[in-house]
PDB file of N, CA and C in Angstrom:
ATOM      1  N   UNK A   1       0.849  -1.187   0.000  1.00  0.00           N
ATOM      2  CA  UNK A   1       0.000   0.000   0.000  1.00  0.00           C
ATOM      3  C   UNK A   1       0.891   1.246   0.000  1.00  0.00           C
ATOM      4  N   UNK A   2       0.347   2.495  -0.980  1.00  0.00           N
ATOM      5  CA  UNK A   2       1.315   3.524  -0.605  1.00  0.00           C
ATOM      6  C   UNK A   2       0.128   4.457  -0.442  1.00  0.00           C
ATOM      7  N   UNK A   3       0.475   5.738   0.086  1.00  0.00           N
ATOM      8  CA  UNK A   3      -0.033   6.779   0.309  1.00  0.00           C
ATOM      9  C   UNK A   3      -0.181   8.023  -0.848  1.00  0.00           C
ATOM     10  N   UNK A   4      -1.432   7.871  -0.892  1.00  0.00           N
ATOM     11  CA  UNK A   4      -2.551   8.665  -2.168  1.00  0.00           C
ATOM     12  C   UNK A   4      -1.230  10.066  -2.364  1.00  0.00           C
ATOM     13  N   UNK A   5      -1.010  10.682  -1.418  1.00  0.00           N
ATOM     14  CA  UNK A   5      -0.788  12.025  -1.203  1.00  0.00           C
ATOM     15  C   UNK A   5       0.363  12.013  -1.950  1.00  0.00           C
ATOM     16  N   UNK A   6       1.373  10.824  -1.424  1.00  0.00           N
ATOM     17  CA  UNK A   6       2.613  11.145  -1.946  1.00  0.00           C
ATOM     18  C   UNK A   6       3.055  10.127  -3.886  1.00  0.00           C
ATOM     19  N   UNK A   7       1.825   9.616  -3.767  1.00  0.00           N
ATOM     20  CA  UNK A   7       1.929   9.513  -5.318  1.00  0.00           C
ATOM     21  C   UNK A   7       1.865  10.859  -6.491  1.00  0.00           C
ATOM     22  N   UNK A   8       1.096  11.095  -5.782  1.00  0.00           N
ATOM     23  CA  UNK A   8       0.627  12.789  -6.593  1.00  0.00           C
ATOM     24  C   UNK A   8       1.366  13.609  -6.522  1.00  0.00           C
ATOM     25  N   UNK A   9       2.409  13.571  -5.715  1.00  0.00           N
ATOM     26  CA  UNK A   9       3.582  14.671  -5.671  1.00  0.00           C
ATOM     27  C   UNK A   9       4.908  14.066  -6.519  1.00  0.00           C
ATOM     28  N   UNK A  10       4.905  12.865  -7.141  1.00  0.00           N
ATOM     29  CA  UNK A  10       5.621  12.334  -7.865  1.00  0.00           C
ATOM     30  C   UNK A  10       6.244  12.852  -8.997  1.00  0.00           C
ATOM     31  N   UNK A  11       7.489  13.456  -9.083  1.00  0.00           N
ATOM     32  CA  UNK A  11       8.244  13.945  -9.986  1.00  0.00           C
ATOM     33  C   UNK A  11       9.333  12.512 -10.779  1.00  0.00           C
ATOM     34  N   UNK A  12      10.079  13.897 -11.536  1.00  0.00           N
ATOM     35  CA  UNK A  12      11.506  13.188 -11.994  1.00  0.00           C
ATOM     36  C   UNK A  12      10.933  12.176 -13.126  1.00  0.00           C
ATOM     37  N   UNK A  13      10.551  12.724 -13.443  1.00  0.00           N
ATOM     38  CA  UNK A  13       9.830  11.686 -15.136  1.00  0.00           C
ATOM     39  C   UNK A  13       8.568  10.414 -15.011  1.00  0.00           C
ATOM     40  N   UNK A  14       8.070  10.788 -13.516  1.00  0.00           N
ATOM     41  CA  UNK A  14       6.853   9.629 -13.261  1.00  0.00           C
ATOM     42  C   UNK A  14       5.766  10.476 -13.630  1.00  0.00           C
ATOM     43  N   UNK A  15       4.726  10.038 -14.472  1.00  0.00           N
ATOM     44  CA  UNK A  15       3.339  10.161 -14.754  1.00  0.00           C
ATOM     45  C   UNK A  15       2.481   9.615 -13.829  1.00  0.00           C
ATOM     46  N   UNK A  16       1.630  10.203 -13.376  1.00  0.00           N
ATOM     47  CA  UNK A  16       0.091   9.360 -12.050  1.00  0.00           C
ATOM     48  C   UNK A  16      -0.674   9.807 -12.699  1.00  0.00           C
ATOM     49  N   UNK A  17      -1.690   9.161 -13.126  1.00  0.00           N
ATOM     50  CA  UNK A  17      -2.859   8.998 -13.757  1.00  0.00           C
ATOM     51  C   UNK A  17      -4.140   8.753 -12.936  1.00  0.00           C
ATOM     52  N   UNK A  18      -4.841   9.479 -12.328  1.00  0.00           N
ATOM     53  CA  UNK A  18      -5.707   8.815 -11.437  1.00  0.00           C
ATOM     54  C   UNK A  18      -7.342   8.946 -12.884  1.00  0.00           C
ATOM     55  N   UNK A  19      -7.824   7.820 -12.224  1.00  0.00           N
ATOM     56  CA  UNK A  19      -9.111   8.017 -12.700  1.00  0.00           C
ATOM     57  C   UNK A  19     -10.675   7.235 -12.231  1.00  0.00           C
ATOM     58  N   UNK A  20     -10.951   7.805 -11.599  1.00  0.00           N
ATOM     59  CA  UNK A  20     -11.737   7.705 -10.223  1.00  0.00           C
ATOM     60  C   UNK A  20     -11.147   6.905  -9.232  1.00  0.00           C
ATOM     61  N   UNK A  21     -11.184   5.720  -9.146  1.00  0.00           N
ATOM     62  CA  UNK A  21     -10.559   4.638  -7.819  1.00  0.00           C
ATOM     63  C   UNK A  21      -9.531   4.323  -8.766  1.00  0.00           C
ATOM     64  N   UNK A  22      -8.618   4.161  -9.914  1.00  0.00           N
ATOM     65  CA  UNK A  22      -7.778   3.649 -10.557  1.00  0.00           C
ATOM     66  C   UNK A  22      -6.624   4.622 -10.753  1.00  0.00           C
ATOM     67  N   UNK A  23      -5.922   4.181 -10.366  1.00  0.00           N
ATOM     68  CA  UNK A  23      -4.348   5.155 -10.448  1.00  0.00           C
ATOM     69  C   UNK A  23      -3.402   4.376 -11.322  1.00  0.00           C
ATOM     70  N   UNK A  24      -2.542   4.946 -12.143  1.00  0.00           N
ATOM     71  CA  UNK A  24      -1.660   4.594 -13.096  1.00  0.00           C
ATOM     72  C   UNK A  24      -0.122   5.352 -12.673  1.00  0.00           C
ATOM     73  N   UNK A  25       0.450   4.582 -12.671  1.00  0.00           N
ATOM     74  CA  UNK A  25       2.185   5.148 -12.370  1.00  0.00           C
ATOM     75  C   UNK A  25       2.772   4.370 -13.528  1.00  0.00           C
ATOM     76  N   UNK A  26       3.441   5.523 -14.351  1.00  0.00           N
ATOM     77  CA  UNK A  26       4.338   5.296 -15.611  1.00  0.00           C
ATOM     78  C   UNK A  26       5.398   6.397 -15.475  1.00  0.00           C
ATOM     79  N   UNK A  27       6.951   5.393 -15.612  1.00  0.00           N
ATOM     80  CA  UNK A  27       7.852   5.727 -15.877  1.00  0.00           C
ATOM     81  C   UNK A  27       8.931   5.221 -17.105  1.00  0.00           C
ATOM     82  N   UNK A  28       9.353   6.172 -17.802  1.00  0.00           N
ATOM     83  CA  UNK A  28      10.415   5.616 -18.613  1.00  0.00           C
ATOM     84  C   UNK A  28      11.537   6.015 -18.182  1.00  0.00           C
ATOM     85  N   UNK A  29      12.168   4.708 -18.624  1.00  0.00           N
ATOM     86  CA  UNK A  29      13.417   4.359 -18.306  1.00  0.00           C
ATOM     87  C   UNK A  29      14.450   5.347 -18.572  1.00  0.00           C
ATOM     88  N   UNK A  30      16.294   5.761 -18.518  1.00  0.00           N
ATOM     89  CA  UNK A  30      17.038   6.113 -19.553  1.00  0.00           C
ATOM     90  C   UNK A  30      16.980   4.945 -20.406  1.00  0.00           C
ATOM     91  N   UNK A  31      18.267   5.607 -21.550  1.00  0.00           N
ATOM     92  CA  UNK A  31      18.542   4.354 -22.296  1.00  0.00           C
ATOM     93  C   UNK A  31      19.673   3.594 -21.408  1.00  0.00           C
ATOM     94  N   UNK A  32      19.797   2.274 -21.924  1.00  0.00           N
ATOM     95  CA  UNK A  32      21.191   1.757 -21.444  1.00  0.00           C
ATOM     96  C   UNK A  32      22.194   2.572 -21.385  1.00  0.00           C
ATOM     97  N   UNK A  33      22.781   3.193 -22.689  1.00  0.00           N
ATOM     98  CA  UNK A  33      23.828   3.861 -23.100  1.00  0.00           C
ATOM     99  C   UNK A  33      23.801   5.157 -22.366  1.00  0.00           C
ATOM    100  N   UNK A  34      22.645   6.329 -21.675  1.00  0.00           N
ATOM    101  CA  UNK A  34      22.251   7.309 -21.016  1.00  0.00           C
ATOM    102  C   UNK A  34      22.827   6.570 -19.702  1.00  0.00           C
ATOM    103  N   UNK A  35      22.284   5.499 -19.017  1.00  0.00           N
ATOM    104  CA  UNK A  35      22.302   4.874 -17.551  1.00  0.00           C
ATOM    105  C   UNK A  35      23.960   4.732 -17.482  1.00  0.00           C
ATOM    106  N   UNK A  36      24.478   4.122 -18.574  1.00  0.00           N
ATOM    107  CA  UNK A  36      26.154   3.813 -17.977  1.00  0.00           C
ATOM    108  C   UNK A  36      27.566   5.072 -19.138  1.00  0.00           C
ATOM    109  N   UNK A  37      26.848   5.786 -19.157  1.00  0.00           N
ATOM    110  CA  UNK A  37      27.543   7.215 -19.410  1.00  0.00           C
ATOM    111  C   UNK A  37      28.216   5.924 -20.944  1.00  0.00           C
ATOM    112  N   UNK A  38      27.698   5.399 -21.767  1.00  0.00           N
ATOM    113  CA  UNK A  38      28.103   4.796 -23.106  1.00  0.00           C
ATOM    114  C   UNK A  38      27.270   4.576 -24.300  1.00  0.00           C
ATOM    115  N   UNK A  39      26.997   5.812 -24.858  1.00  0.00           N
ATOM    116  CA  UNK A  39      26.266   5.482 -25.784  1.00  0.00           C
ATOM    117  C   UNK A  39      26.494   4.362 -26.638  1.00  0.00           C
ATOM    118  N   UNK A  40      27.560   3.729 -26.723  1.00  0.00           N
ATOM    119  CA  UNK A  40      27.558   2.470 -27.799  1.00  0.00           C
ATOM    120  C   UNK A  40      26.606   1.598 -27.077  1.00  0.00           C
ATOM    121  N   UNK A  41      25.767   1.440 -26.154  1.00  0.00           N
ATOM    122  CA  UNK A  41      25.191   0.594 -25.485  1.00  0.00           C
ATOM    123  C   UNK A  41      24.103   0.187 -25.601  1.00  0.00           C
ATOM    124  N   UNK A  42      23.322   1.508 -26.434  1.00  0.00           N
ATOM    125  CA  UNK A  42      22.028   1.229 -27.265  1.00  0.00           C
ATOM    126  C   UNK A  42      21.269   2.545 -26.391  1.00  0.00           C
ATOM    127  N   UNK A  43      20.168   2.546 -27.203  1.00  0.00           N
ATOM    128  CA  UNK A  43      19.130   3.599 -27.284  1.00  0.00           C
ATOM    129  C   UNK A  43      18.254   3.223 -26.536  1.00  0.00           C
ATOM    130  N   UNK A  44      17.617   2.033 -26.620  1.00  0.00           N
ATOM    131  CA  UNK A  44      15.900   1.504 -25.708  1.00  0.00           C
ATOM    132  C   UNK A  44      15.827   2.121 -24.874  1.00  0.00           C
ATOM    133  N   UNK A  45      14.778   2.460 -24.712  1.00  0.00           N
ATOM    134  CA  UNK A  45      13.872   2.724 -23.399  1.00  0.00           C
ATOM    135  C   UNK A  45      12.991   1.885 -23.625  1.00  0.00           C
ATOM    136  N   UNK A  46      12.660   1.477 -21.913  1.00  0.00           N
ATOM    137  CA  UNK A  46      11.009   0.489 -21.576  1.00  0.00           C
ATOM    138  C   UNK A  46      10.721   1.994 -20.474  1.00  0.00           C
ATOM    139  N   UNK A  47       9.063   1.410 -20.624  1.00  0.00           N
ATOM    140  CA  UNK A  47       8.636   1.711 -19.736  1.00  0.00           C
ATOM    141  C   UNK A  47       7.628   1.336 -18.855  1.00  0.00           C
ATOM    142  N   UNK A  48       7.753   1.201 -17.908  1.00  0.00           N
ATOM    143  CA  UNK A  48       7.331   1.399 -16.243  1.00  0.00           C
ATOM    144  C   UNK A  48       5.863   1.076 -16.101  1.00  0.00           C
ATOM    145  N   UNK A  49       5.119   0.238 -15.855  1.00  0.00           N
ATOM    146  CA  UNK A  49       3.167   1.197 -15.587  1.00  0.00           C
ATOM    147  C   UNK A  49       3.427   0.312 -14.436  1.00  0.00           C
ATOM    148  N   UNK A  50       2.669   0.819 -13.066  1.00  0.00           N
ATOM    149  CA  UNK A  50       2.439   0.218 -12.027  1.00  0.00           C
ATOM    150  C   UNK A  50       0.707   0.771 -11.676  1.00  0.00           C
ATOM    151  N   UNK A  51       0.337  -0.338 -11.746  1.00  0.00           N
ATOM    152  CA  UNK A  51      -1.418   0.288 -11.276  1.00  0.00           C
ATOM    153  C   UNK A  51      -1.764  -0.171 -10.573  1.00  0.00           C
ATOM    154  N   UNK A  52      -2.617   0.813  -9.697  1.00  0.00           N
ATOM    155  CA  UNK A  52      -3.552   0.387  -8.211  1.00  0.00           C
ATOM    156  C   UNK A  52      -4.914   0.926  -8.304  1.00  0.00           C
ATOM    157  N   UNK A  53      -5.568   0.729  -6.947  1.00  0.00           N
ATOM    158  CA  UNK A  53      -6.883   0.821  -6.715  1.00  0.00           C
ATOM    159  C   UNK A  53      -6.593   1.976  -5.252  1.00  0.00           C
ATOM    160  N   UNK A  54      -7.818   3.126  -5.335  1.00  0.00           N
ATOM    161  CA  UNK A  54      -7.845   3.491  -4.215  1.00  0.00           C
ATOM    162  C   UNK A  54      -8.343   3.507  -3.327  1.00  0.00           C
ATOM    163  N   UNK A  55      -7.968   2.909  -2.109  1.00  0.00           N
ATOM    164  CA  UNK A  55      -8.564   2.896  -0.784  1.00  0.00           C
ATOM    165  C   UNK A  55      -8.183   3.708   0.167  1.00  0.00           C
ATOM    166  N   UNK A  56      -9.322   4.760   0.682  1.00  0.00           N
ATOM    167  CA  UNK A  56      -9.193   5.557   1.347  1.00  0.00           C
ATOM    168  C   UNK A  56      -8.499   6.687   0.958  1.00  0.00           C
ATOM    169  N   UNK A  57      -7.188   6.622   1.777  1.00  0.00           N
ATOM    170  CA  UNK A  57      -6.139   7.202   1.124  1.00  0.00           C
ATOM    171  C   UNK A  57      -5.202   6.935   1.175  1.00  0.00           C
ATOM    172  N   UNK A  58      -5.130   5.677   0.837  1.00  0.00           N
ATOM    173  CA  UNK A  58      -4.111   4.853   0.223  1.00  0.00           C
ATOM    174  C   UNK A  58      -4.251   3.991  -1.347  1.00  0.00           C
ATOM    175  N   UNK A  59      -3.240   3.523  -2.154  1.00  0.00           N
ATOM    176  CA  UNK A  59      -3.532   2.862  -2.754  1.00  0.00           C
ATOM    177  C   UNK A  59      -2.717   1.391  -2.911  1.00  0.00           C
ATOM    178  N   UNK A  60      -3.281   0.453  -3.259  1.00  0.00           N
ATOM    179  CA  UNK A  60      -3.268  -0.803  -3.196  1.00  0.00           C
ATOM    180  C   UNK A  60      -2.739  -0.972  -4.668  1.00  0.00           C
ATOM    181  N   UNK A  61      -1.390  -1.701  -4.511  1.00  0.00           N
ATOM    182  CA  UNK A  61      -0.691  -2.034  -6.000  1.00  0.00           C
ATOM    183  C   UNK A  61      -1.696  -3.455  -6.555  1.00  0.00           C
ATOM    184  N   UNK A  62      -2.171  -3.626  -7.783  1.00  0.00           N
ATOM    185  CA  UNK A  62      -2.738  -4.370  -8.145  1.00  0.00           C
ATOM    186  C   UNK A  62      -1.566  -4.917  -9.478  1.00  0.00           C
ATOM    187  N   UNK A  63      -0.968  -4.925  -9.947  1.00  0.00           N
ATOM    188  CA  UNK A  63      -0.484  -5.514 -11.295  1.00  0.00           C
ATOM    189  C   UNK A  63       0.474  -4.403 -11.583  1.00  0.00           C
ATOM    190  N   UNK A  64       1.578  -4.436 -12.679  1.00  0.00           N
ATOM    191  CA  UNK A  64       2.532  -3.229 -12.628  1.00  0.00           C
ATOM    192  C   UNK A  64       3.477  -4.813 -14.224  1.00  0.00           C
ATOM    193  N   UNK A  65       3.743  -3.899 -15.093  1.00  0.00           N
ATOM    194  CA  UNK A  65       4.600  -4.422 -16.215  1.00  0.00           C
ATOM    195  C   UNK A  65       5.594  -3.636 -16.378  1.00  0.00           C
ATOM    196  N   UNK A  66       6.363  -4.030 -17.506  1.00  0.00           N
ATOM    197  CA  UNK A  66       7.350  -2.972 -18.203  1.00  0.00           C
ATOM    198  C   UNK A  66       6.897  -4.052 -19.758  1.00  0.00           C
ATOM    199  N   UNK A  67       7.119  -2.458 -20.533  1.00  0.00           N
ATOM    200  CA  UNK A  67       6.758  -2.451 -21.928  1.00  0.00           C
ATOM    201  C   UNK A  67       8.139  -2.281 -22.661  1.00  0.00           C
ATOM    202  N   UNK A  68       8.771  -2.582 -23.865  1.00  0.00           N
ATOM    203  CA  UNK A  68       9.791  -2.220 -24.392  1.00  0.00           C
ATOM    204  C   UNK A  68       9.324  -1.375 -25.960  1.00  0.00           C
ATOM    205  N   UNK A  69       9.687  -0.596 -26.257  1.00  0.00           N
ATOM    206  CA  UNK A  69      10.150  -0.108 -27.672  1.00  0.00           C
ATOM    207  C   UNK A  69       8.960  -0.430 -28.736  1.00  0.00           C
ATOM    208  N   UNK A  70       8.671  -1.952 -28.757  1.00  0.00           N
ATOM    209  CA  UNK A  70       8.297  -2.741 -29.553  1.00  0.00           C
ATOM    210  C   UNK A  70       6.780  -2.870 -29.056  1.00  0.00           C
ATOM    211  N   UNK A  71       6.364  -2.472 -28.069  1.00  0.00           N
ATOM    212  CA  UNK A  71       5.369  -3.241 -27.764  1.00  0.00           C
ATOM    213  C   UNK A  71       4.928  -4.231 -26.684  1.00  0.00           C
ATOM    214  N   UNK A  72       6.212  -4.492 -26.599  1.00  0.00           N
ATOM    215  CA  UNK A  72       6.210  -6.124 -26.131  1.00  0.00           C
ATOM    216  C   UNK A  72       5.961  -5.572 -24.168  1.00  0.00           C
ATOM    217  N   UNK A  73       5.094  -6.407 -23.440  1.00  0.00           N
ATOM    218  CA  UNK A  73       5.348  -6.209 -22.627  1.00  0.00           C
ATOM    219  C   UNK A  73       5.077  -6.901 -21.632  1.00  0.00           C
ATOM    220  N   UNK A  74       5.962  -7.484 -20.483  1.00  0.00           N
ATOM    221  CA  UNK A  74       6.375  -8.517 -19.517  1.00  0.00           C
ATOM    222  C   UNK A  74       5.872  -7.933 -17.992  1.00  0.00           C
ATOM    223  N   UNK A  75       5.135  -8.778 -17.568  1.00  0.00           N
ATOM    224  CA  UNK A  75       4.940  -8.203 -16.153  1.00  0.00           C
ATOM    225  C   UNK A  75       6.194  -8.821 -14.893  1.00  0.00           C
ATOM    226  N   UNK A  76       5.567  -7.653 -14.220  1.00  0.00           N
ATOM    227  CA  UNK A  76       6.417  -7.557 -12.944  1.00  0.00           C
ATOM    228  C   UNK A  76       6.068  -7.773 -11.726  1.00  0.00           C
ATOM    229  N   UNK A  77       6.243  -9.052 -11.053  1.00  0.00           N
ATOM    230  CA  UNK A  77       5.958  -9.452  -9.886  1.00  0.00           C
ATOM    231  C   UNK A  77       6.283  -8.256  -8.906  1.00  0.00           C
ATOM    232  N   UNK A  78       5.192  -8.370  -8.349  1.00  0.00           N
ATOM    233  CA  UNK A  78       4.561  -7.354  -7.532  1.00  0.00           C
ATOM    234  C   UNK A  78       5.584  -7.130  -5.962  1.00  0.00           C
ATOM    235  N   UNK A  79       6.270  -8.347  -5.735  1.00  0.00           N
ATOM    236  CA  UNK A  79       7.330  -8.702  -4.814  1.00  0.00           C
ATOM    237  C   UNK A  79       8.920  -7.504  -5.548  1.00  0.00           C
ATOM    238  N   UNK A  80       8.791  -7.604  -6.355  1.00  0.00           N
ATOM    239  CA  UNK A  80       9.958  -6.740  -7.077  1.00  0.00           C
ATOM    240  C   UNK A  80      10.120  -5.574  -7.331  1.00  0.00           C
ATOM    241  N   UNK A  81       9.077  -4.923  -6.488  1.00  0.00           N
ATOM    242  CA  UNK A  81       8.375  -3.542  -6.465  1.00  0.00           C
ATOM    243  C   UNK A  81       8.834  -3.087  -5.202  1.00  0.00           C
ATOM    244  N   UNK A  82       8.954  -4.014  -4.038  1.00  0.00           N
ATOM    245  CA  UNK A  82       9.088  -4.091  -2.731  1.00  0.00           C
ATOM    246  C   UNK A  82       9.935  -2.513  -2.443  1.00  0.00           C
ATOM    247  N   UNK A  83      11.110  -2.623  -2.696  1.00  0.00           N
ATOM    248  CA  UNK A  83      12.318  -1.727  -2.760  1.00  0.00           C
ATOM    249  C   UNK A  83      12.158  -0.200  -3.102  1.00  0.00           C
ATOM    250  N   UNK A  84      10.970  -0.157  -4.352  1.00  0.00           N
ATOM    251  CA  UNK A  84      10.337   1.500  -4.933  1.00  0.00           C
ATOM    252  C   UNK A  84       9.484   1.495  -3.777  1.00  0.00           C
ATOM    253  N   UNK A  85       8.284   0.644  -3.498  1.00  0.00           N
ATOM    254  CA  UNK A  85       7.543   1.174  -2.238  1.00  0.00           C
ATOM    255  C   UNK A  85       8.087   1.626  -1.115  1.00  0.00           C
ATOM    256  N   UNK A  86       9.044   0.946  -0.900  1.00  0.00           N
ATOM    257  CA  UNK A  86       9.944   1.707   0.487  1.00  0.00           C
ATOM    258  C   UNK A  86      10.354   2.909  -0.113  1.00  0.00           C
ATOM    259  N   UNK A  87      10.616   3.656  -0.667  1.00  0.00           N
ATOM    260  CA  UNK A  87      11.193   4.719  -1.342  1.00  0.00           C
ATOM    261  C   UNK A  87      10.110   5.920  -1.435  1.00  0.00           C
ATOM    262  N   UNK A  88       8.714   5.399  -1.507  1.00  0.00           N
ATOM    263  CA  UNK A  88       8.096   6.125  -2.094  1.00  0.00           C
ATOM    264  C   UNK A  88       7.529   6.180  -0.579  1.00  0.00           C
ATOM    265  N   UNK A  89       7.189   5.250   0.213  1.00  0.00           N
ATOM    266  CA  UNK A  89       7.045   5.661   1.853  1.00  0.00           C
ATOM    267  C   UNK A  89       7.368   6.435   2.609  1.00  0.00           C
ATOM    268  N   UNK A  90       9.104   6.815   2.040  1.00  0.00           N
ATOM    269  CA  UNK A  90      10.131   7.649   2.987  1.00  0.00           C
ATOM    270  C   UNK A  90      10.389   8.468   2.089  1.00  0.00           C
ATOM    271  N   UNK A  91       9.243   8.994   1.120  1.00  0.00           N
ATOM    272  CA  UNK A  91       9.842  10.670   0.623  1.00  0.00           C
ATOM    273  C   UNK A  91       8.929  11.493   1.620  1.00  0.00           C
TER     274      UNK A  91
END
């Protein structure tokens, strides 16, 4: 669960999407080559969607993927999120 308030204050290239009880968190990535100061490393960006439901005033992570370039897109166990929720607790 994170707190309604501090999703909405979410900077630094995150999108929140609320739309009535449904909230959307999308971030894109750098590229590889941006992340390790080497552009020979490639261009891609994926990006990010983590979506919840709101309760109260909190919201409840329900499902969350990453998309690549192409389309293609792989979800993300919700356990692997663990680490951003702490982060997003203690801003």
């Amino acid at each position: 669960m994170l707190p309604l308030d501090k999703l909405r204050k979410l900077g630094n290239g995150y999108n929140v999407v609320i739309r009535g009880r449904q909230v959307e968190v999308v971030f894109t990535t750098p590229t590889l080559g941006d992340a390790a100061s080497d552009p020979e490393l490639g261009d891609e960006r994926r990006t990010i969607v983590i979506r919840g439901v709101i309760e109260g005033d909190m919201v409840k992570i329900i499902d969350a993927y990453v998309e690549d370039q192409y389309g293609y897109r792989g979800k993300i166990d919700l356990r692997d999120l663990e680490l951003w929720i702490e982060y997003i607790n203690k801003l």
